[in-house]
C-alpha atoms as a PDB file:
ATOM      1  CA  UNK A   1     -38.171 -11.553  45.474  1.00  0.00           C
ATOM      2  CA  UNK A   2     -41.752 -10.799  44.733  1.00  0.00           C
ATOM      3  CA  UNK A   3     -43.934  -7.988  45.200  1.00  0.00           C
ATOM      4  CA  UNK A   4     -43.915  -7.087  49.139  1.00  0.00           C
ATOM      5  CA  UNK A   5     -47.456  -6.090  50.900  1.00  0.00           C
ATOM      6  CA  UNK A   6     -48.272  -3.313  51.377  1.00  0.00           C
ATOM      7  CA  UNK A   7     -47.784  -2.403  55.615  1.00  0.00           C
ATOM      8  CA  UNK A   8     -47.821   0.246  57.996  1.00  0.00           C
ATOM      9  CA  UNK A   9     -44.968  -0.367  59.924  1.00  0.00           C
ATOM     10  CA  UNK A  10     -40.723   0.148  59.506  1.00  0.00           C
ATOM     11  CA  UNK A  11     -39.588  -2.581  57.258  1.00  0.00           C
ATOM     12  CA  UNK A  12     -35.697  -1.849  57.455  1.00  0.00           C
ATOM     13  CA  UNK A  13     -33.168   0.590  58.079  1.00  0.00           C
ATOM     14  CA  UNK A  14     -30.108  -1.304  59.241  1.00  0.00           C
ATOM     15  CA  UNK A  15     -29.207  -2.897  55.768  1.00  0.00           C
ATOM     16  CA  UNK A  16     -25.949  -2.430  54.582  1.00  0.00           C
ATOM     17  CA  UNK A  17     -23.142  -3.761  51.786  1.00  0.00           C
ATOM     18  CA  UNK A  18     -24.197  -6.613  49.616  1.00  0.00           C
ATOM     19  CA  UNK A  19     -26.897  -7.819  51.517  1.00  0.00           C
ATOM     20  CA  UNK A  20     -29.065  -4.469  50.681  1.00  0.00           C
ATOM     21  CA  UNK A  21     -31.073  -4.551  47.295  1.00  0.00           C
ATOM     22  CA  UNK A  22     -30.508  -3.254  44.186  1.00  0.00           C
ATOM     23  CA  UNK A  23     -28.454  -0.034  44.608  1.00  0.00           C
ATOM     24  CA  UNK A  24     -29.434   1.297  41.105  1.00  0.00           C
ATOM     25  CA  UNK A  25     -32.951   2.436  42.489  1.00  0.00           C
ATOM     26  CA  UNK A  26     -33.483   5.660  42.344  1.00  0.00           C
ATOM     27  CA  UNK A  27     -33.447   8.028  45.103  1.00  0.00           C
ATOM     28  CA  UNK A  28     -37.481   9.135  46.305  1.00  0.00           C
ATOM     29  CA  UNK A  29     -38.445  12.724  46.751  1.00  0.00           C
ATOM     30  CA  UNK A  30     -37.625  13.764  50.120  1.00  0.00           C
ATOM     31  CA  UNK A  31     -40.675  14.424  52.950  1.00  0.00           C
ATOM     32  CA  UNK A  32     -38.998  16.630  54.767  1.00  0.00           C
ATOM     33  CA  UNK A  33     -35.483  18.516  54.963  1.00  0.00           C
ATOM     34  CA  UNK A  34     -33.021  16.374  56.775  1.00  0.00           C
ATOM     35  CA  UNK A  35     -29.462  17.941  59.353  1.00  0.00           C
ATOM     36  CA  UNK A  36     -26.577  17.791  57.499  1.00  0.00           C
ATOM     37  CA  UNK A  37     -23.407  18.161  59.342  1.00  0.00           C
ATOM     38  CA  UNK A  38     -21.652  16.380  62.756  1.00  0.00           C
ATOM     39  CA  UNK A  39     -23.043  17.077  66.269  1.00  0.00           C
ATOM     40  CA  UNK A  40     -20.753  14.774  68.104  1.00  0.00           C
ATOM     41  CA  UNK A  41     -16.958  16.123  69.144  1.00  0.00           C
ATOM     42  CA  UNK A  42     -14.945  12.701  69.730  1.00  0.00           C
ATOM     43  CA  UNK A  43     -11.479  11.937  69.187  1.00  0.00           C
ATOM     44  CA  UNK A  44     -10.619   8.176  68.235  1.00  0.00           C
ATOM     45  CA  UNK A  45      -7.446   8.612  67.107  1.00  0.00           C
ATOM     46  CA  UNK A  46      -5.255   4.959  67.765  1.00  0.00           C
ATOM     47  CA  UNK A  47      -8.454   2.961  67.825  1.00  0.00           C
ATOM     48  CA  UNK A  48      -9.411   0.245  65.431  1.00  0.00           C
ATOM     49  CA  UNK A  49     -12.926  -0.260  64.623  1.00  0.00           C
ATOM     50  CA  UNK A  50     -14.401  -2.805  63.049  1.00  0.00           C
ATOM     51  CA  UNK A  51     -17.807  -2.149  60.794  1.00  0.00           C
ATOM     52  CA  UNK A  52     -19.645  -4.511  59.048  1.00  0.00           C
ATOM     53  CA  UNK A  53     -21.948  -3.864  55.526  1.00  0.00           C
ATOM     54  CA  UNK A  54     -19.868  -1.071  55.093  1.00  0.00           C
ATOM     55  CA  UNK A  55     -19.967  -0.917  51.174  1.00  0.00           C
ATOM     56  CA  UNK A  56     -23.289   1.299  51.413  1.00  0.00           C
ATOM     57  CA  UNK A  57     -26.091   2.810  53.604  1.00  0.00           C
ATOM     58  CA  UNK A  58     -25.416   3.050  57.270  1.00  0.00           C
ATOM     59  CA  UNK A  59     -22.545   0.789  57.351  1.00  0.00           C
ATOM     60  CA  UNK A  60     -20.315   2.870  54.634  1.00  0.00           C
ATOM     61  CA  UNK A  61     -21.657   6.705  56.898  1.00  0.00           C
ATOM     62  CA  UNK A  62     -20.121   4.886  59.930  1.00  0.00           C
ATOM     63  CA  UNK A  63     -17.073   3.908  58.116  1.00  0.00           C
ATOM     64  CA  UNK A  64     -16.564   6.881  57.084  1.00  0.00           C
ATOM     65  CA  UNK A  65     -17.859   8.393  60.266  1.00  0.00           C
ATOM     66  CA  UNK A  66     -15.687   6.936  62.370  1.00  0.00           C
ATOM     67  CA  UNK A  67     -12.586   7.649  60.414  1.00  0.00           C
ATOM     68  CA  UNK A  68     -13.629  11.281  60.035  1.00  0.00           C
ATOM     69  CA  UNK A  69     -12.947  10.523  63.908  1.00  0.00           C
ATOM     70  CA  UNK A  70      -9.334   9.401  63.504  1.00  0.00           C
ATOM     71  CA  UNK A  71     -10.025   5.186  63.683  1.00  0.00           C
ATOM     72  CA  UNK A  72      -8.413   2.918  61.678  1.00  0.00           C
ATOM     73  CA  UNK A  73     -11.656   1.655  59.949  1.00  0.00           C
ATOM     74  CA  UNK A  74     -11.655  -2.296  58.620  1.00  0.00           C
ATOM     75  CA  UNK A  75     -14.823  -2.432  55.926  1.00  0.00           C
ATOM     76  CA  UNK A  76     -16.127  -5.053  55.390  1.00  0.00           C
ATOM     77  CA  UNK A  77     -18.298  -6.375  52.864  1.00  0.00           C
ATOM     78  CA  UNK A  78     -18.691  -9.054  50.273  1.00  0.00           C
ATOM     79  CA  UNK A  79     -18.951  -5.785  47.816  1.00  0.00           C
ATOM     80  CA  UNK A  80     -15.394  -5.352  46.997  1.00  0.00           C
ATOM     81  CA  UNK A  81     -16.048  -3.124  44.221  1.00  0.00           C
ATOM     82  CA  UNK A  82     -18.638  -1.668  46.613  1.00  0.00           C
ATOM     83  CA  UNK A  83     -15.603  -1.335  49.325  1.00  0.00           C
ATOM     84  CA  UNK A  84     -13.089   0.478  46.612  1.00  0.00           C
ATOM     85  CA  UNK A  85     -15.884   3.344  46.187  1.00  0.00           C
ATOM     86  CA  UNK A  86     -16.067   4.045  49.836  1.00  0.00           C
ATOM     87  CA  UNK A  87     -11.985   4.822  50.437  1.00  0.00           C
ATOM     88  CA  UNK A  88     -12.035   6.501  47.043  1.00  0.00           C
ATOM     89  CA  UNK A  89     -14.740   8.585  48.897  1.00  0.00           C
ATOM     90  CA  UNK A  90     -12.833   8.790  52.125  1.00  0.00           C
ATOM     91  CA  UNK A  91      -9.985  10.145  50.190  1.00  0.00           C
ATOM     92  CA  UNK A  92     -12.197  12.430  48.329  1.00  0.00           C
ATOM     93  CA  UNK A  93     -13.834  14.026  50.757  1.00  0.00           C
ATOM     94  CA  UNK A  94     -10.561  14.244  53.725  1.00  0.00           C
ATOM     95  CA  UNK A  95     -12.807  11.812  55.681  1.00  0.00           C
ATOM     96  CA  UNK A  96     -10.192   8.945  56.162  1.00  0.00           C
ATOM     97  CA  UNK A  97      -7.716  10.161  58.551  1.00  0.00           C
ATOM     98  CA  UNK A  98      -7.701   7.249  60.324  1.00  0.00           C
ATOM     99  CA  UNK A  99      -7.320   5.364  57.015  1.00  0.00           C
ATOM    100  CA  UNK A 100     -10.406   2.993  56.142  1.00  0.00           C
ATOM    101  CA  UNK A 101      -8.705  -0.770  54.846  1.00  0.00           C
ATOM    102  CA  UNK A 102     -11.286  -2.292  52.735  1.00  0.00           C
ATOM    103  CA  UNK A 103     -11.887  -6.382  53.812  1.00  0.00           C
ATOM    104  CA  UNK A 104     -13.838  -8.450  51.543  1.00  0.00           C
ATOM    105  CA  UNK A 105     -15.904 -11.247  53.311  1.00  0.00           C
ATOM    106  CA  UNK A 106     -19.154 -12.896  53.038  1.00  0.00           C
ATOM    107  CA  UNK A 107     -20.412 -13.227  57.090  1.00  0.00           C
ATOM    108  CA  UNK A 108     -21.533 -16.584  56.240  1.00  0.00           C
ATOM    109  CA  UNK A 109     -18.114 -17.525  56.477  1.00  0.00           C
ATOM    110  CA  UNK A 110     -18.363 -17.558  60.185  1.00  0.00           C
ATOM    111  CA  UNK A 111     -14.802 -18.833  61.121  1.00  0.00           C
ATOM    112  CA  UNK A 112     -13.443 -16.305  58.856  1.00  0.00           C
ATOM    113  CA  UNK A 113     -15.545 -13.139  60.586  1.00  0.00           C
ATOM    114  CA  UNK A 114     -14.448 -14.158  64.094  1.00  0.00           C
ATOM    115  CA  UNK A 115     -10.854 -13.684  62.918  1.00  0.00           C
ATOM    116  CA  UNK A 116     -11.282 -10.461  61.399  1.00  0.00           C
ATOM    117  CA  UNK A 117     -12.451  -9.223  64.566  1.00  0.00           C
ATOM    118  CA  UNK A 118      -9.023  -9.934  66.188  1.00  0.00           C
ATOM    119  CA  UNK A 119      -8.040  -6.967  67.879  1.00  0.00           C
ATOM    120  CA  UNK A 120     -10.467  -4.325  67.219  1.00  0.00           C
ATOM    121  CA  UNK A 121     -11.181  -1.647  69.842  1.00  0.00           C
ATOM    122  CA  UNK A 122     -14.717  -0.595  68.437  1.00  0.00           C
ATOM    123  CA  UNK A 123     -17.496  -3.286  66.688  1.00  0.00           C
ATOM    124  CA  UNK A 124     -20.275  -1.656  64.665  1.00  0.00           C
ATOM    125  CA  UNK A 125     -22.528  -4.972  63.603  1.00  0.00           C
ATOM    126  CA  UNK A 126     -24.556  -3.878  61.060  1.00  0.00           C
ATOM    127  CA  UNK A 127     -24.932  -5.965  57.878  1.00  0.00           C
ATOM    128  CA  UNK A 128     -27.932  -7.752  57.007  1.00  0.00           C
ATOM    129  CA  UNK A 129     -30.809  -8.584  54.245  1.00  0.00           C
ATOM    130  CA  UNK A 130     -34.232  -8.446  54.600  1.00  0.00           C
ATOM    131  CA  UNK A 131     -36.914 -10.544  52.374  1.00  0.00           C
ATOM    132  CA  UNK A 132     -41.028  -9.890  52.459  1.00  0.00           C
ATOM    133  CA  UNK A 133     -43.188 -12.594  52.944  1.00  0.00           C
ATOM    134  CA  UNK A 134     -45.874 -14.838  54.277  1.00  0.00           C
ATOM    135  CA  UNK A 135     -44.120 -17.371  57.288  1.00  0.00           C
ATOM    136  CA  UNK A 136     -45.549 -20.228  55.315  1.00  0.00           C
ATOM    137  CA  UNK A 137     -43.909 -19.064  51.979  1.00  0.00           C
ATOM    138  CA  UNK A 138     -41.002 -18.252  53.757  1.00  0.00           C
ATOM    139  CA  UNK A 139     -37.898 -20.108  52.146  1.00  0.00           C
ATOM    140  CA  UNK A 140     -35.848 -21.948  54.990  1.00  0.00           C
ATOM    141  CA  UNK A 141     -32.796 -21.520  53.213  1.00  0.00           C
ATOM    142  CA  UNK A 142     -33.299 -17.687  53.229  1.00  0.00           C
ATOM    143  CA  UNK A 143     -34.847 -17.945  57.096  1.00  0.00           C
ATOM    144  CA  UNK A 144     -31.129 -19.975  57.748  1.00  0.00           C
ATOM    145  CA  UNK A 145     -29.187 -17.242  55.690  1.00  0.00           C
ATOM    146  CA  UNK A 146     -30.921 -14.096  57.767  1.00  0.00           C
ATOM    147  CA  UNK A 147     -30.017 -15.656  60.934  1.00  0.00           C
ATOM    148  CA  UNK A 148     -27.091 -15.910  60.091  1.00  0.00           C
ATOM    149  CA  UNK A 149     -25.516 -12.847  58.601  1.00  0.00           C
ATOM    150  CA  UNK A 150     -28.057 -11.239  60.993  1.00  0.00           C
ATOM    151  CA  UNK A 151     -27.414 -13.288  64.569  1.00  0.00           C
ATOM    152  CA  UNK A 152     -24.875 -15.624  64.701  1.00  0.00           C
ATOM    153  CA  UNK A 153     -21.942 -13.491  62.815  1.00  0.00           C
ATOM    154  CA  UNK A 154     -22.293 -10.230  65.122  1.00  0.00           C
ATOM    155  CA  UNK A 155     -21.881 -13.414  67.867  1.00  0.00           C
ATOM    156  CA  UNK A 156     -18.606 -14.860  66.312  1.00  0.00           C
ATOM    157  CA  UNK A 157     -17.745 -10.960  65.633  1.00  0.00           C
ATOM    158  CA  UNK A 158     -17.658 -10.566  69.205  1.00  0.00           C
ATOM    159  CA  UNK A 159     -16.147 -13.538  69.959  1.00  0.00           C
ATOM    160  CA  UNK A 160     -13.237 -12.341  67.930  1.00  0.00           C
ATOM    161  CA  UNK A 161     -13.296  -8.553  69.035  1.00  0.00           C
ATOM    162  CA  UNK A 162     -13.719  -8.872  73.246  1.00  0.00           C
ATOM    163  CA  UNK A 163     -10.488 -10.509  74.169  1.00  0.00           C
ATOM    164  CA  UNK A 164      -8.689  -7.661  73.099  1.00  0.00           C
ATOM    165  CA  UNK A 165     -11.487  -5.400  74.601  1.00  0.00           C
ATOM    166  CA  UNK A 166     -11.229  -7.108  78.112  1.00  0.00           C
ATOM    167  CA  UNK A 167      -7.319  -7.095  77.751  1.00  0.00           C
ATOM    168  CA  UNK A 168      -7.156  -3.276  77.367  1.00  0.00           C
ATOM    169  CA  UNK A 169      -9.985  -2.333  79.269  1.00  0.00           C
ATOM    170  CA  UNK A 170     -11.868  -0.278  76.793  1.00  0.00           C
ATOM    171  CA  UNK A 171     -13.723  -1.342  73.778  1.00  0.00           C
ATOM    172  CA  UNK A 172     -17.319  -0.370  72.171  1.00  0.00           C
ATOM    173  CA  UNK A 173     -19.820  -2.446  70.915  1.00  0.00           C
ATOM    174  CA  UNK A 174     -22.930  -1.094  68.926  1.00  0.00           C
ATOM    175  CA  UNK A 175     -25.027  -3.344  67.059  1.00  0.00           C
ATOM    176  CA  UNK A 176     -27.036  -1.474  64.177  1.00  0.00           C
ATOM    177  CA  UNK A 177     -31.145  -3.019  65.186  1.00  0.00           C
ATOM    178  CA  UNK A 178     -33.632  -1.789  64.087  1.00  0.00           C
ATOM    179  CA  UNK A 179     -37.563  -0.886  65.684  1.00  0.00           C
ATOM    180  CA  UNK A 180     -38.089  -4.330  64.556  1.00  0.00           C
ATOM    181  CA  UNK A 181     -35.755  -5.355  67.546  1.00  0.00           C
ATOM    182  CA  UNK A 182     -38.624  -3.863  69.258  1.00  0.00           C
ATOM    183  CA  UNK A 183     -41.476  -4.746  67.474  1.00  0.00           C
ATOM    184  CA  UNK A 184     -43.003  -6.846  65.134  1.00  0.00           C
ATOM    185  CA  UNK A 185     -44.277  -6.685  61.118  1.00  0.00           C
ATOM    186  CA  UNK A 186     -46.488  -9.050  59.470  1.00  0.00           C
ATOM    187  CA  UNK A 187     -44.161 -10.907  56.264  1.00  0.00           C
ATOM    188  CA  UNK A 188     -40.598 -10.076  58.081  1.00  0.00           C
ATOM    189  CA  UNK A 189     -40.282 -13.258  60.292  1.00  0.00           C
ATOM    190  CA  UNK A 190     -36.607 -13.811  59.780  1.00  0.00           C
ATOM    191  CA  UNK A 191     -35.675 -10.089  60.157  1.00  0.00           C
ATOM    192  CA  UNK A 192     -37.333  -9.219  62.750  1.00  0.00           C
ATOM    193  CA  UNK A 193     -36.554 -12.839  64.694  1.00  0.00           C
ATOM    194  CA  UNK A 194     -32.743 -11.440  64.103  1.00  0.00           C
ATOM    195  CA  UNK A 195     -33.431  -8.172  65.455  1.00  0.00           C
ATOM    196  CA  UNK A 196     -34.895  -9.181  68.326  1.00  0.00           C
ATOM    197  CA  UNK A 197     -31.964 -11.823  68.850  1.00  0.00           C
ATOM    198  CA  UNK A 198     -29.594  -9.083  68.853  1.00  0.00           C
ATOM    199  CA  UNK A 199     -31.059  -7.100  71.293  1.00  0.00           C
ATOM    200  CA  UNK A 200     -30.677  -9.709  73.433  1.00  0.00           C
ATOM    201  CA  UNK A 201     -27.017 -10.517  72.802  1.00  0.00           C
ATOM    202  CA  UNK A 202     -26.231  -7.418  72.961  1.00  0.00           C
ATOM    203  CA  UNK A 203     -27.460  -6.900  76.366  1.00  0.00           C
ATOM    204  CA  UNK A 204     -26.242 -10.443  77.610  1.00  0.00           C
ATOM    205  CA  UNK A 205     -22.782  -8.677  76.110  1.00  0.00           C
ATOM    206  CA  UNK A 206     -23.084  -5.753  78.358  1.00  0.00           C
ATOM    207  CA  UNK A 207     -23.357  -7.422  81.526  1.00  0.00           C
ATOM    208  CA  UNK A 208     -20.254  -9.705  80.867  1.00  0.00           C
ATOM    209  CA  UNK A 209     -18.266  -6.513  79.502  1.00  0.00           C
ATOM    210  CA  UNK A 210     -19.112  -4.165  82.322  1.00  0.00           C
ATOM    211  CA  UNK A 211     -16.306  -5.040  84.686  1.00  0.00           C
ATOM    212  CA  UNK A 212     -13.823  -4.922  81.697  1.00  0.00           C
ATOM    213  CA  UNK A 213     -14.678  -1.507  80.285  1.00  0.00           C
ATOM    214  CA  UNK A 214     -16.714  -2.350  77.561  1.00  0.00           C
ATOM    215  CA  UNK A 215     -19.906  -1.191  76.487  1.00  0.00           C
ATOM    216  CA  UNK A 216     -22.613  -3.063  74.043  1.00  0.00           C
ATOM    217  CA  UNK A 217     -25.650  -0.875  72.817  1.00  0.00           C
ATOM    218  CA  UNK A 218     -27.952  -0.920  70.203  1.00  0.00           C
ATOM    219  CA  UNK A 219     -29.211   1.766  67.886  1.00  0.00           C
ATOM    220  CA  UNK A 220     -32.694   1.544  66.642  1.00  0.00           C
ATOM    221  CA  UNK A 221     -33.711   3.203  63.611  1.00  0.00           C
ATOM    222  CA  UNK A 222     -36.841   3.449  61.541  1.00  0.00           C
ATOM    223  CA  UNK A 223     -36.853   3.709  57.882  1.00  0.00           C
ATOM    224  CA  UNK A 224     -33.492   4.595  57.013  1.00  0.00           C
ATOM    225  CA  UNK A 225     -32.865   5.902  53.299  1.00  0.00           C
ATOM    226  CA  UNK A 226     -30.262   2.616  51.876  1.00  0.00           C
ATOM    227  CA  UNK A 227     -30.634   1.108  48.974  1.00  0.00           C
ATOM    228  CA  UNK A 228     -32.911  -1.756  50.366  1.00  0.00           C
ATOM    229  CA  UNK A 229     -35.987   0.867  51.236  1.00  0.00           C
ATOM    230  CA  UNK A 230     -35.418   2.598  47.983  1.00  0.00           C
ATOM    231  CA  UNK A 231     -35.814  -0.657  46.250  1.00  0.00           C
ATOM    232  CA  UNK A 232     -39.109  -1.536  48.381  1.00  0.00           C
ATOM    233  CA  UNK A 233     -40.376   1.678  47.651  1.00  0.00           C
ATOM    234  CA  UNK A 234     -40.247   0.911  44.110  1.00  0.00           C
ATOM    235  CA  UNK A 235     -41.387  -2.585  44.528  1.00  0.00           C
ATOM    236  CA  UNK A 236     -44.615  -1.668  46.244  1.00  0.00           C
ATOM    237  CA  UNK A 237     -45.379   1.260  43.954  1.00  0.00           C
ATOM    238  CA  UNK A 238     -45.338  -0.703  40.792  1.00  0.00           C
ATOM    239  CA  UNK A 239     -47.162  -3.594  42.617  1.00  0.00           C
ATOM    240  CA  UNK A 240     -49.922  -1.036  43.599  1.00  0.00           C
ATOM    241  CA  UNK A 241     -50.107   0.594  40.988  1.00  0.00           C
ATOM    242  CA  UNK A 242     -49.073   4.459  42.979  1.00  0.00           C
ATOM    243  CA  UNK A 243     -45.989   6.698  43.003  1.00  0.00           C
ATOM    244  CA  UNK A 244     -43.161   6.100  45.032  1.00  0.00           C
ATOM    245  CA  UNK A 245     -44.122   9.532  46.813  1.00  0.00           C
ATOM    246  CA  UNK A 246     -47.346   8.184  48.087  1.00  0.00           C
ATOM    247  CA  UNK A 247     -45.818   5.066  49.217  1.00  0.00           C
ATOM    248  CA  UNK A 248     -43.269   6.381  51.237  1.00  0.00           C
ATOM    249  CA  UNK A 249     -46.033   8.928  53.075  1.00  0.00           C
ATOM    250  CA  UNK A 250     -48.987   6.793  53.401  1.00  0.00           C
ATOM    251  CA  UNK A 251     -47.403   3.574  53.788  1.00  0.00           C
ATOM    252  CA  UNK A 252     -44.242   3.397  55.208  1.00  0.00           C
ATOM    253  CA  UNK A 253     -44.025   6.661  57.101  1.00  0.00           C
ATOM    254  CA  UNK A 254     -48.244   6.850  58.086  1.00  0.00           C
ATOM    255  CA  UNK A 255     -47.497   6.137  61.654  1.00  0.00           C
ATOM    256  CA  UNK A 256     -44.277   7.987  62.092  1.00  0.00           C
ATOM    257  CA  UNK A 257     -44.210  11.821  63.635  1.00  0.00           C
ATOM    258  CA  UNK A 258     -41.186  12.740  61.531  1.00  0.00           C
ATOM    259  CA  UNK A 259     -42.549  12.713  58.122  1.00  0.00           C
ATOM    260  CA  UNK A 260     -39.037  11.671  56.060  1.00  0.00           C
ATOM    261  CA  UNK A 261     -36.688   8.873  55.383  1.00  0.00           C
ATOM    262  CA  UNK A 262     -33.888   9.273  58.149  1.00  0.00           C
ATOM    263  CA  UNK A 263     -30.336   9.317  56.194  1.00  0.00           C
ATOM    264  CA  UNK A 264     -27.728   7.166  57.653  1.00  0.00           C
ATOM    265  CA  UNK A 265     -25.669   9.980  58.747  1.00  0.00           C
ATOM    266  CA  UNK A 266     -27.436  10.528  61.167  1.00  0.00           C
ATOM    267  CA  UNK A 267     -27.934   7.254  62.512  1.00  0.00           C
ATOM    268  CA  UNK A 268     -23.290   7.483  62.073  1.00  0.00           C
ATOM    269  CA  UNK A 269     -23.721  10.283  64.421  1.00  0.00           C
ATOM    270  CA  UNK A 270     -25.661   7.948  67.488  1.00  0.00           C
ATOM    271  CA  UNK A 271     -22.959   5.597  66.865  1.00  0.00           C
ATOM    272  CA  UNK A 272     -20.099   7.843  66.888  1.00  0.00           C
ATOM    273  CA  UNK A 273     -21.821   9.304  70.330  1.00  0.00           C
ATOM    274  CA  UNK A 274     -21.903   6.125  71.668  1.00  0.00           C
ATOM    275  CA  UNK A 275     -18.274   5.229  70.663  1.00  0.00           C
ATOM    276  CA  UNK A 276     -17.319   8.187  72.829  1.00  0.00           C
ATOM    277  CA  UNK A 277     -15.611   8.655  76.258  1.00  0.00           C
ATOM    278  CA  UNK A 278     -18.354  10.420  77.461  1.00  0.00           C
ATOM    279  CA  UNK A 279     -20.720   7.489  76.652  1.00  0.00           C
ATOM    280  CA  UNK A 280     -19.128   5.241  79.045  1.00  0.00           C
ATOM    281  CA  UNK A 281     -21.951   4.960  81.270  1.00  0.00           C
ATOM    282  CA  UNK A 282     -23.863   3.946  78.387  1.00  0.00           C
ATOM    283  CA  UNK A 283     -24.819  -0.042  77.931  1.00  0.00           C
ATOM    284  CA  UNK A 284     -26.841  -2.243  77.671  1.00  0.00           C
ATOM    285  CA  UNK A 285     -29.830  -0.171  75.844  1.00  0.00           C
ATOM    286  CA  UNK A 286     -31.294   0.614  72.882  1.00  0.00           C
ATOM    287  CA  UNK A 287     -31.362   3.985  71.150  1.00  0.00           C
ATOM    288  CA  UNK A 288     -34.258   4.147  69.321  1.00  0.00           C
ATOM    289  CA  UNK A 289     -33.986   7.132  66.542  1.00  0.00           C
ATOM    290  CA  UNK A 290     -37.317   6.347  64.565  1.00  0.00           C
ATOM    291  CA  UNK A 291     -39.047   9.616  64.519  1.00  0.00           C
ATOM    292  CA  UNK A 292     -41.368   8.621  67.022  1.00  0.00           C
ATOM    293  CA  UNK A 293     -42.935   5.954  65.544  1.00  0.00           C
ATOM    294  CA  UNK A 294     -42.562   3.442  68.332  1.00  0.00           C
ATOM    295  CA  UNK A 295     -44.582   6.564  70.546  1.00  0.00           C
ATOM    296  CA  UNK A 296     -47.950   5.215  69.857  1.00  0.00           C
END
């Protein structure tokens, strides 16, 4: 991938697994102090839930997340090695008491991802990839790829995962969007084209699930701190020629109120809220947690 322009606006947070860059990059210096800890009491104890990209980033916090929670968690990933680390960390930490089974998969393998949705009670879609560039530089094949991890698996996902929904008459569906579900970025056709897909499916989802118990959100985050932003963040400093630090504050957080990265715990604890009992009134909307960047 080359050098990305330089913009003003959210490039990614939703990345997760193997799709997300090079998860050697190192970590910038933080903005501001970010909430540790849980907000959200819920009990999913006997629930199955199915998240996708969960090797890293947001996908492995709601893993984890949602096992802290009592659900059996299915990963999955094409990272197996990147799958192994997060129930060694389950273990580690006492967050697995629902257990967390690893799945290796690559979500181009559609047939494959609508049966591994069989019989889940919760979906979290949330793996995708992101590339940087001009619409008339843009490589089809990579287009094609984006819309397909990005669109058309969270569809076969679902096709898998709601007749067991509508059967029991419960079932969650959150798809992990992004403000680019919302808006648009110069360079990011193929994301944000996905993003704004799944918004849409994910409402068309709520309407047919209503009468069945199900519920189909979206959460919408800004720039989330997952490998893939850490590796732009280095990508545009050394193409500009200025630190990482001034990046991430004049660039990619120079229209946001909230002057920090947003870790993907906290975008685990919007999805664990909306996975809830208490959310049941809930669908059909996007939660947008982007520290007011989409307020101007």
């Amino acid at each position: 991938m080359s050098a990305s322009p330089v913009t003003r606006t959210p490039s990614d947070g939703p990345v997760g697994g193997a799709y997300a860059a090079d998860r050697s990059a190192p970590a910038p210096a933080r903005v501001a102090e970010e909430p540790a800890g849980r907000t959200v009491a819920v009990d999913l104890s006997g629930r199955t839930a199915l998240v996708t990209g969960a090797a890293s980033g947001i996908g492995r916090a709601c893993a984890l997340r949602l096992a802290a929670a009592g659900a059996r968690v299915r990963a999955v990933d094409r990272d197996a090695d990147g799958l192994g680390t997060l129930a060694a960390l389950a273990q580690e930490r006492g967050d697995g008491a629902g257990g967390i089974e690893a799945y290796a998969l690559d979500l181009t393998d559609l047939d494959a991802a609508e049966r591994a949705a069989a019989g889940s009670d919760i979906l979290v879609n949330n793996a995708g990839l992101q590339l940087v560039r001009p619409i008339e530089e843009f490589p089809p094949e990579v287009f094609h790829t984006v819309l397909t991890v990005m669109l058309e698996a969270p569809f076969r996902l679902l096709r898998g995962a709601l007749p067991h929904m509508y059967a029991q008459g419960w079932g969650r569906v959150v798809n992990i969007s992004s403000v680019h579900g919302l808006r648009a970025s110069p360079y990011k056709s193929a994301y944000v084209a996905a993003k704004h897909g799944l918004e849409g499916l994910s409402k068309t989802a709520a309407l047919e699930g209503a009468q069945y118990g199900v519920t189909s959100n979206c959460v919408n985050p800004g720039y989330v701190r997952t490998p893939l932003v850490e590796k732009q963040l280095a990508d545009q400093a050394a193409a500009h020629g200025i630190p990482e630090e001034q990046v991430l504050r004049d660039v990619m957080l120079r229209d946001s109120a909230v002057k920090r990265l947003i870790e993907p715990a906290e975008i685990a604890e919007a999805v664990a809220y909306l996975c809830a009992p208490q959310s049941s009134f809930i669908t059909g909307t996007s939660m947008v947690v982007d520290g007011g960047w989409t307020a101007h």
